[in-house]
Protein backbone atom coordinates (compact mmCIF):
# COMPACT_ATOMS: atom_id res chain seq x y z
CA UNK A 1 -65.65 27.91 -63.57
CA UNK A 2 -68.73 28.95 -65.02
CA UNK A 3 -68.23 30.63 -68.19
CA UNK A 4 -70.26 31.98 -71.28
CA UNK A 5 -69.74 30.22 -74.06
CA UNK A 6 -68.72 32.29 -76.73
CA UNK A 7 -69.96 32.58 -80.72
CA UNK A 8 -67.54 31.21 -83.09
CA UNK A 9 -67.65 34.23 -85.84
CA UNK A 10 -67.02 34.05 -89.93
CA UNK A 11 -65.85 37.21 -91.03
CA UNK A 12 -67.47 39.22 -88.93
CA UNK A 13 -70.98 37.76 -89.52
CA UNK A 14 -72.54 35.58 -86.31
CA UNK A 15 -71.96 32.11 -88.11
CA UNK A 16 -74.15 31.46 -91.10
CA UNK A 17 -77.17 33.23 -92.09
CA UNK A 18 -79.18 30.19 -91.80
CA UNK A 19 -77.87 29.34 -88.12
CA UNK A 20 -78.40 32.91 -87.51
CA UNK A 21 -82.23 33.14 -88.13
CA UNK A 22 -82.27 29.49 -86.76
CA UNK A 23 -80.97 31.05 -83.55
CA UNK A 24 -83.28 34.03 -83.87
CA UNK A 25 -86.22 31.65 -83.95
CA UNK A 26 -84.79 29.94 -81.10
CA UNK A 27 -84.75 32.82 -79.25
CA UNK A 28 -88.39 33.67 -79.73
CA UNK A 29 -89.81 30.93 -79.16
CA UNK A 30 -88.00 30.14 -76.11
CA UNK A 31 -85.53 32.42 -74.10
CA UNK A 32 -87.72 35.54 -75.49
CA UNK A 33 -91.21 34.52 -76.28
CA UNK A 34 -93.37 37.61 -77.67
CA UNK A 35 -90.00 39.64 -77.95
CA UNK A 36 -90.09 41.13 -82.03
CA UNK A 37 -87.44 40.60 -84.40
CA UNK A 38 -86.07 43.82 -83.41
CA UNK A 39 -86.03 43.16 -79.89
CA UNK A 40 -84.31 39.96 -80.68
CA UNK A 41 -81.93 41.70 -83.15
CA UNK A 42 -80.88 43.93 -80.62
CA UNK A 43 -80.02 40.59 -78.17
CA UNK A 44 -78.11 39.19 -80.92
CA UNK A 45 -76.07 42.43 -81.64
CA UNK A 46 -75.41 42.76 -77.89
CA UNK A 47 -74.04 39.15 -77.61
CA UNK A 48 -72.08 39.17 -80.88
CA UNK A 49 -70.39 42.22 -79.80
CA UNK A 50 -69.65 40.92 -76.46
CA UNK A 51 -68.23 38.00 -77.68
CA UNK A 52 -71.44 35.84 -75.68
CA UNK A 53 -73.42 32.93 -76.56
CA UNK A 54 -77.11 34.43 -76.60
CA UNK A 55 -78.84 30.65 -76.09
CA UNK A 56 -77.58 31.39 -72.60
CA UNK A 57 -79.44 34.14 -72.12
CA UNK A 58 -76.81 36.55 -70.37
CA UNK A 59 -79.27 39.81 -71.22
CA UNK A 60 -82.61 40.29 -70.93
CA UNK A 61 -84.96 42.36 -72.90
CA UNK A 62 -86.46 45.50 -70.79
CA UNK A 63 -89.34 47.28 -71.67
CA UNK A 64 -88.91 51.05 -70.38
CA UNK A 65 -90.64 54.13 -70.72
CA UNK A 66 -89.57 56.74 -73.55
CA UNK A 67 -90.75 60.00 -72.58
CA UNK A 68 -89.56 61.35 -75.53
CA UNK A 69 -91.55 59.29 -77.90
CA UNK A 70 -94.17 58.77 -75.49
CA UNK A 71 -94.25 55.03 -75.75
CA UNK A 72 -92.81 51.52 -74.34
CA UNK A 73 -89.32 50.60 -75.95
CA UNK A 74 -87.17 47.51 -75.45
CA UNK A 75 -83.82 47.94 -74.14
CA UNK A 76 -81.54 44.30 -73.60
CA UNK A 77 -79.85 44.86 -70.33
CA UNK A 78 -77.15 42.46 -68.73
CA UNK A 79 -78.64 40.03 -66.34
CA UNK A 80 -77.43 39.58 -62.53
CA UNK A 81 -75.72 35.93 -64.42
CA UNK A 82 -73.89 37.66 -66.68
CA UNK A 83 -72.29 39.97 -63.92
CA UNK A 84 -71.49 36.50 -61.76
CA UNK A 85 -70.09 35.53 -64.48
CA UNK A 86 -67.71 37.98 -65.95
CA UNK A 87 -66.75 38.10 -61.94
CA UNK A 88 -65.74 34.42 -62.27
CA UNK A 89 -63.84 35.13 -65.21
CA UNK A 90 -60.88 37.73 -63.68
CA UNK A 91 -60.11 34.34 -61.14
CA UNK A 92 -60.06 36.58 -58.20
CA UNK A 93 -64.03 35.54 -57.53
CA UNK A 94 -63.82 33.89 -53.88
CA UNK A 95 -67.79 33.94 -53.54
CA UNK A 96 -70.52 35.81 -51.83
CA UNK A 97 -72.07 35.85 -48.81
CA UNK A 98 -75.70 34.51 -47.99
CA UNK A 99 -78.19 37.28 -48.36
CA UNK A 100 -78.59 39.04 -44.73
CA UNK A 101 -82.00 40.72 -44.51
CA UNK A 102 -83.36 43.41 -41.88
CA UNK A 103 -87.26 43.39 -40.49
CA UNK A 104 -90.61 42.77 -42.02
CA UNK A 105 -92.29 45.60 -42.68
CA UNK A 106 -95.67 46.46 -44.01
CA UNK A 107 -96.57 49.92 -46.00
CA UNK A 108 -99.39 51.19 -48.24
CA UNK A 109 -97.84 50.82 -51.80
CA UNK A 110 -100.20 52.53 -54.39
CA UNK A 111 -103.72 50.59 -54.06
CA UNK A 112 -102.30 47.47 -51.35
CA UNK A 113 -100.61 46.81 -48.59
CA UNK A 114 -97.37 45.15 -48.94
CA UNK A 115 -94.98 43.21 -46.21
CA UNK A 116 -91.53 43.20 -47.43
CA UNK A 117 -87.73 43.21 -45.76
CA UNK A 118 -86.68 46.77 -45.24
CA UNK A 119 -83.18 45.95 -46.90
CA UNK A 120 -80.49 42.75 -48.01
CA UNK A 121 -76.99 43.12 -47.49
CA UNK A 122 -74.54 41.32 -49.28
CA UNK A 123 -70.79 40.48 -49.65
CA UNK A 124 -68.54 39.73 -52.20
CA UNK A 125 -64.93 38.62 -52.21
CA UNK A 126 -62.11 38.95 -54.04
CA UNK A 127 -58.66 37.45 -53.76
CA UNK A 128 -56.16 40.28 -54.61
CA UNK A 129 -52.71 39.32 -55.98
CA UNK A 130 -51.25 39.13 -52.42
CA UNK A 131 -53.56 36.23 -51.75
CA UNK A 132 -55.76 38.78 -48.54
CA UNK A 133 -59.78 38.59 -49.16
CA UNK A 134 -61.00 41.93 -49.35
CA UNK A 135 -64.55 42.01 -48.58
CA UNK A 136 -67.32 44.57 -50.37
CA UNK A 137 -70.26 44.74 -49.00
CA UNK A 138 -74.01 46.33 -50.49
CA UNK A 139 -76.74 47.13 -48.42
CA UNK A 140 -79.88 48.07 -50.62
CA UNK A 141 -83.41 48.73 -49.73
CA UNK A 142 -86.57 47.11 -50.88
CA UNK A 143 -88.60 50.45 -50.91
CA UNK A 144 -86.27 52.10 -53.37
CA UNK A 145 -85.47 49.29 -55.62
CA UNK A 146 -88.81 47.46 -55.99
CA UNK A 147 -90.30 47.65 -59.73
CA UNK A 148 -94.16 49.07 -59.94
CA UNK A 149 -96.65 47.18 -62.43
CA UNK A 150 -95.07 49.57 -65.53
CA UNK A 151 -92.81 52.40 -65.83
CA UNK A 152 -95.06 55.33 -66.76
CA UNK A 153 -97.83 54.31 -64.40
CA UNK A 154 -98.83 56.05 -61.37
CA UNK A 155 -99.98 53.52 -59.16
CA UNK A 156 -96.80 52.41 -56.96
CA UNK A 157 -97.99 48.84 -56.08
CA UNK A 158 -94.85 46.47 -56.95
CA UNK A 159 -95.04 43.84 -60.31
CA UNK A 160 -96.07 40.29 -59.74
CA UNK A 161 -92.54 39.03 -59.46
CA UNK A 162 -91.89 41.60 -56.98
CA UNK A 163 -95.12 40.47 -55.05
CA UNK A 164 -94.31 37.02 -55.42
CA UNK A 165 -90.49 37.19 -54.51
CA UNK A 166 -90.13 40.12 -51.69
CA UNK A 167 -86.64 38.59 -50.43
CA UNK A 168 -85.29 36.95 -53.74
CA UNK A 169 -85.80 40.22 -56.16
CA UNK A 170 -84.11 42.56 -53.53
CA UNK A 171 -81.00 40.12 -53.03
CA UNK A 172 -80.68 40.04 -56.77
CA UNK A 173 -80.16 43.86 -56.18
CA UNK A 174 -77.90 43.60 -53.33
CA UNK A 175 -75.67 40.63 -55.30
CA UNK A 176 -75.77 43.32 -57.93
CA UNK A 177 -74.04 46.44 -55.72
CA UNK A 178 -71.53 43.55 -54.39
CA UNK A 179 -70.47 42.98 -57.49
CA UNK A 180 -69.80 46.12 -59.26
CA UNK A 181 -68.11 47.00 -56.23
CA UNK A 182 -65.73 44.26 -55.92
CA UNK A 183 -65.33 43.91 -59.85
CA UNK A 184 -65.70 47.23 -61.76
CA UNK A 185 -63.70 46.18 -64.86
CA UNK A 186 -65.81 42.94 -65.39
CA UNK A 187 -69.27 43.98 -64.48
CA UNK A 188 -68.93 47.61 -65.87
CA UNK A 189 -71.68 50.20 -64.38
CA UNK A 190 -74.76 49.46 -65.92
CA UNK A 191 -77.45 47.86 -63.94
CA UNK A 192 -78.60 44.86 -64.64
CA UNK A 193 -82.35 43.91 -65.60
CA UNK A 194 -83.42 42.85 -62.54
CA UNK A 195 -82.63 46.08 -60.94
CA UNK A 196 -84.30 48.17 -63.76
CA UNK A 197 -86.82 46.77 -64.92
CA UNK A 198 -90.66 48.15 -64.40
CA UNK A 199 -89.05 50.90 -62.77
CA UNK A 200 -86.99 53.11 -65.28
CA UNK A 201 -87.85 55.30 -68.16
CA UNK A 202 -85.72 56.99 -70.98
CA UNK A 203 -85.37 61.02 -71.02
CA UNK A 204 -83.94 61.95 -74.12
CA UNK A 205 -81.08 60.09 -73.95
CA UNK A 206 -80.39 59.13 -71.22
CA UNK A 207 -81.92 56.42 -68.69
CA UNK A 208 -83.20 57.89 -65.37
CA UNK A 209 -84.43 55.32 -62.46
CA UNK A 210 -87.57 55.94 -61.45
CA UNK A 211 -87.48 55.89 -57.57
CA UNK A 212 -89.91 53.56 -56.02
CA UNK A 213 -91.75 55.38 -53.44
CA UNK A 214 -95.56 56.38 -51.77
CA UNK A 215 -97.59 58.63 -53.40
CA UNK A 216 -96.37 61.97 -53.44
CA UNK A 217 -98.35 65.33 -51.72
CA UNK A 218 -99.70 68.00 -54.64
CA UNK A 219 -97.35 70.45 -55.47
CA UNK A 220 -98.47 73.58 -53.23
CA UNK A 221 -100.16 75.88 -55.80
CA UNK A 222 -98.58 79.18 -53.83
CA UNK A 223 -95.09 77.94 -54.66
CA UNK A 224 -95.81 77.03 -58.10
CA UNK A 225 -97.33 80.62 -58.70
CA UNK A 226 -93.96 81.86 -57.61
CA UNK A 227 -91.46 79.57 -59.36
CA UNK A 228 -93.44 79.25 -62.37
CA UNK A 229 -91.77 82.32 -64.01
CA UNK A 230 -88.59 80.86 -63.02
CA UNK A 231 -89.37 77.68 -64.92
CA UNK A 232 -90.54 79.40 -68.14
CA UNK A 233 -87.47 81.26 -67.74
CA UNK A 234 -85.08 78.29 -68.08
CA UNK A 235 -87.42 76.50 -70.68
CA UNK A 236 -86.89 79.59 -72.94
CA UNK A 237 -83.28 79.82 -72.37
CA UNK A 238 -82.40 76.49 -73.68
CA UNK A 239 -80.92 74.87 -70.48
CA UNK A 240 -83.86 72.91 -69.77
CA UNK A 241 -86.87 71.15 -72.03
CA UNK A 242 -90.34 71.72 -70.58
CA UNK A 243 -90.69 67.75 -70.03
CA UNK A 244 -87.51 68.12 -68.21
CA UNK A 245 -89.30 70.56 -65.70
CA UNK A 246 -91.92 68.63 -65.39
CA UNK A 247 -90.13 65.77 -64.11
CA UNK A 248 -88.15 68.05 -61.87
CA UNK A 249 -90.97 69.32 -60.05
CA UNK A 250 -92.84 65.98 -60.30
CA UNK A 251 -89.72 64.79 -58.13
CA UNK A 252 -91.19 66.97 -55.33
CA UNK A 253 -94.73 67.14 -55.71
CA UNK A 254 -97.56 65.81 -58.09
CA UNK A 255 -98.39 68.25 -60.14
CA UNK A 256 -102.23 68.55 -61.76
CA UNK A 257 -103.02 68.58 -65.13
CA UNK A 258 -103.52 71.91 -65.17
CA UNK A 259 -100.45 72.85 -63.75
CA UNK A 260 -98.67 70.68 -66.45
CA UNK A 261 -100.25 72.33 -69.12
CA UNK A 262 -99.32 75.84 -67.50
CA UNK A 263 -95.37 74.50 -67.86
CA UNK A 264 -95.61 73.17 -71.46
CA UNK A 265 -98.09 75.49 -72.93
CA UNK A 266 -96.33 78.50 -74.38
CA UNK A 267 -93.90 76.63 -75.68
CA UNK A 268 -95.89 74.01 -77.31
CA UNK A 269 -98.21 76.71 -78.89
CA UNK A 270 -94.71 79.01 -79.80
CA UNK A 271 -93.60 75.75 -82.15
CA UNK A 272 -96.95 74.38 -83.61
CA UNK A 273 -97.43 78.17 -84.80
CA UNK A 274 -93.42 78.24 -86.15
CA UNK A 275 -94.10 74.90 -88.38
CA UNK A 276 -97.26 73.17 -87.19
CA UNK A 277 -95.66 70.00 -89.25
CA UNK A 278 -92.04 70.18 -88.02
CA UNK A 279 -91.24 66.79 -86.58
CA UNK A 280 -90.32 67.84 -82.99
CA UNK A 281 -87.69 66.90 -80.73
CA UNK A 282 -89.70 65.10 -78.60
CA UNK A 283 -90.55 62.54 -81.73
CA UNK A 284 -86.85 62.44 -82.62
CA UNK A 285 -85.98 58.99 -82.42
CA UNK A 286 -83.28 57.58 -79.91
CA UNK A 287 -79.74 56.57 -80.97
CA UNK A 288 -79.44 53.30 -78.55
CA UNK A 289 -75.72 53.61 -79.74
CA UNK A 290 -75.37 56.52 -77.47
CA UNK A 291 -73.05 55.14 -74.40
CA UNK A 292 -73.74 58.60 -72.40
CA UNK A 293 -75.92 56.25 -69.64
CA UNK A 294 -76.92 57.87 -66.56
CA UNK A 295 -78.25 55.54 -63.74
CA UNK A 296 -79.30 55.54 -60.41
CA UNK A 297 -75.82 55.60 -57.54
């Protein structure tokens, strides 16, 4: 069986401090080149809680979107080993099927034109106690799991390993599905990296997917007229942030800059004139403690 090695620990600390920042180094200049310290601090942390050996690389570090800071941030994420893995380890793992893809087809993806397999389905079995195979199968599809060049971009062309690997990407997804079906208590519900990854960014605090799709019509300026009361309405009564309407209506339309400014306006101007140097709650940093994770079915 495959398994993780696991971290021998000294009260409580991962080893010695100098195999520690040995392993750190290792880390960076290997596994993780370019990650930071932090980045790599985070890694360890995740593995030492976990109980994993990190030189095996069972996360990966994802950089996501923060549209509450308005910039990149690094978030480790397990990777699609670590949930094979962890499946292995309950002994009811009795394998997976070969990926099973449907047509070829080719769409208009941002700025290209990309060929890819409408969907993979997988399986994945597991033994049960009375020795009968129960099957769980996945089906997912390319167009709404493929990951665009960066999350806060708006050109919806997929990444270069996307490009490159059309079938292998998606079956990592599919493999994925299978597996938290199959296994719940080992895999747990978050996705994995190769799901999330260049398509994903972080509202407050919470992680939304970013669904991978064509270019969306303009909003019709006659219905935002009419619902844009609405929307102030909501924004002022607490129950929604104006970034949080935003991406609402953004959902169904793309909205002009003008029209964003229309949403956000009255309320940006209402704060700078309360405290012009009151740090706001969009700058309000993110607690990446907080286990209240909301991701894509």
């Amino acid at each position: 069986m495959n398994q993780v090695a696991r971290i021998p620990q000294r009260d409580g600390a991962l080893v010695t401090a100098e195999q520690a920042e040995a392993i750190r180094k290792a880390l960076q200049s290997s596994l993780y080149p370019g990650a930071s310290d932090a980045s790599v601090d985070m890694v360890l942390a995740y593995c030492k809680a976990a109980g994993l050996d990190p030189m095996q690389k069972p996360v990966h570090i994802v950089p996501m979107w923060d549209s509450k800071s308005r910039q990149t941030r690094d978030v480790v994420m397990p990777g699609i080993g670590l949930y094979r893995t962890n499946a292995a380890r309950t002994g009811q793992f009795a394998g997976m099927s070969e990926p099973e893809f449907g047509p070829m087809v080719t769409e208009k993806l941002g700025t290209r034109e990309v060929t890819f397999p409408e969907w993979c389905r997988v399986t994945a079995y597991r033994q049960l106690p009375s020795g009968h195979i129960a099957e769980f199968t996945a089906t997912e599809y390319w167009i709404e799991n493929y990951a665009i060049k960066g999350g806060k971009e708006q050109d919806q062309a997929p990444n270069a390993m996307w490009s490159k690997r059309v079938r292998g990407q998606i079956a990592k997804c599919a493999q994925a599905q299978a597996l938290r079906m199959a296994f719940p208590e080992a895999v747990g519900s978050a996705p994995t990296a190769e799901e999330m990854e260049g398509k994903a960014f972080i509202e407050g605090e919470t992680i939304v997917a970013q669904p991978a799709r064509t270019e969306l019509p303009a909003y019709p300026a006659v219905d935002f007229e009419k619902n844009l009361p609405m929307w102030r309405g909501v924004i002022e009564s607490g129950r929604k942030t104006a970034d949080e309407i935003v991406a609402m209506v953004s959902s169904k339309g793309r909205l002009s800059e003008e029209q964003t400014k229309k949403i956000r306006a009255p309320f940006e101007a209402a704060q700078e004139a309360t405290d012009p140097n009151q740090q706001s709650a969009d700058d309000a940093p993110i607690d990446w403690n907080d286990d209240q994770q909301e991701t894509r079915a």
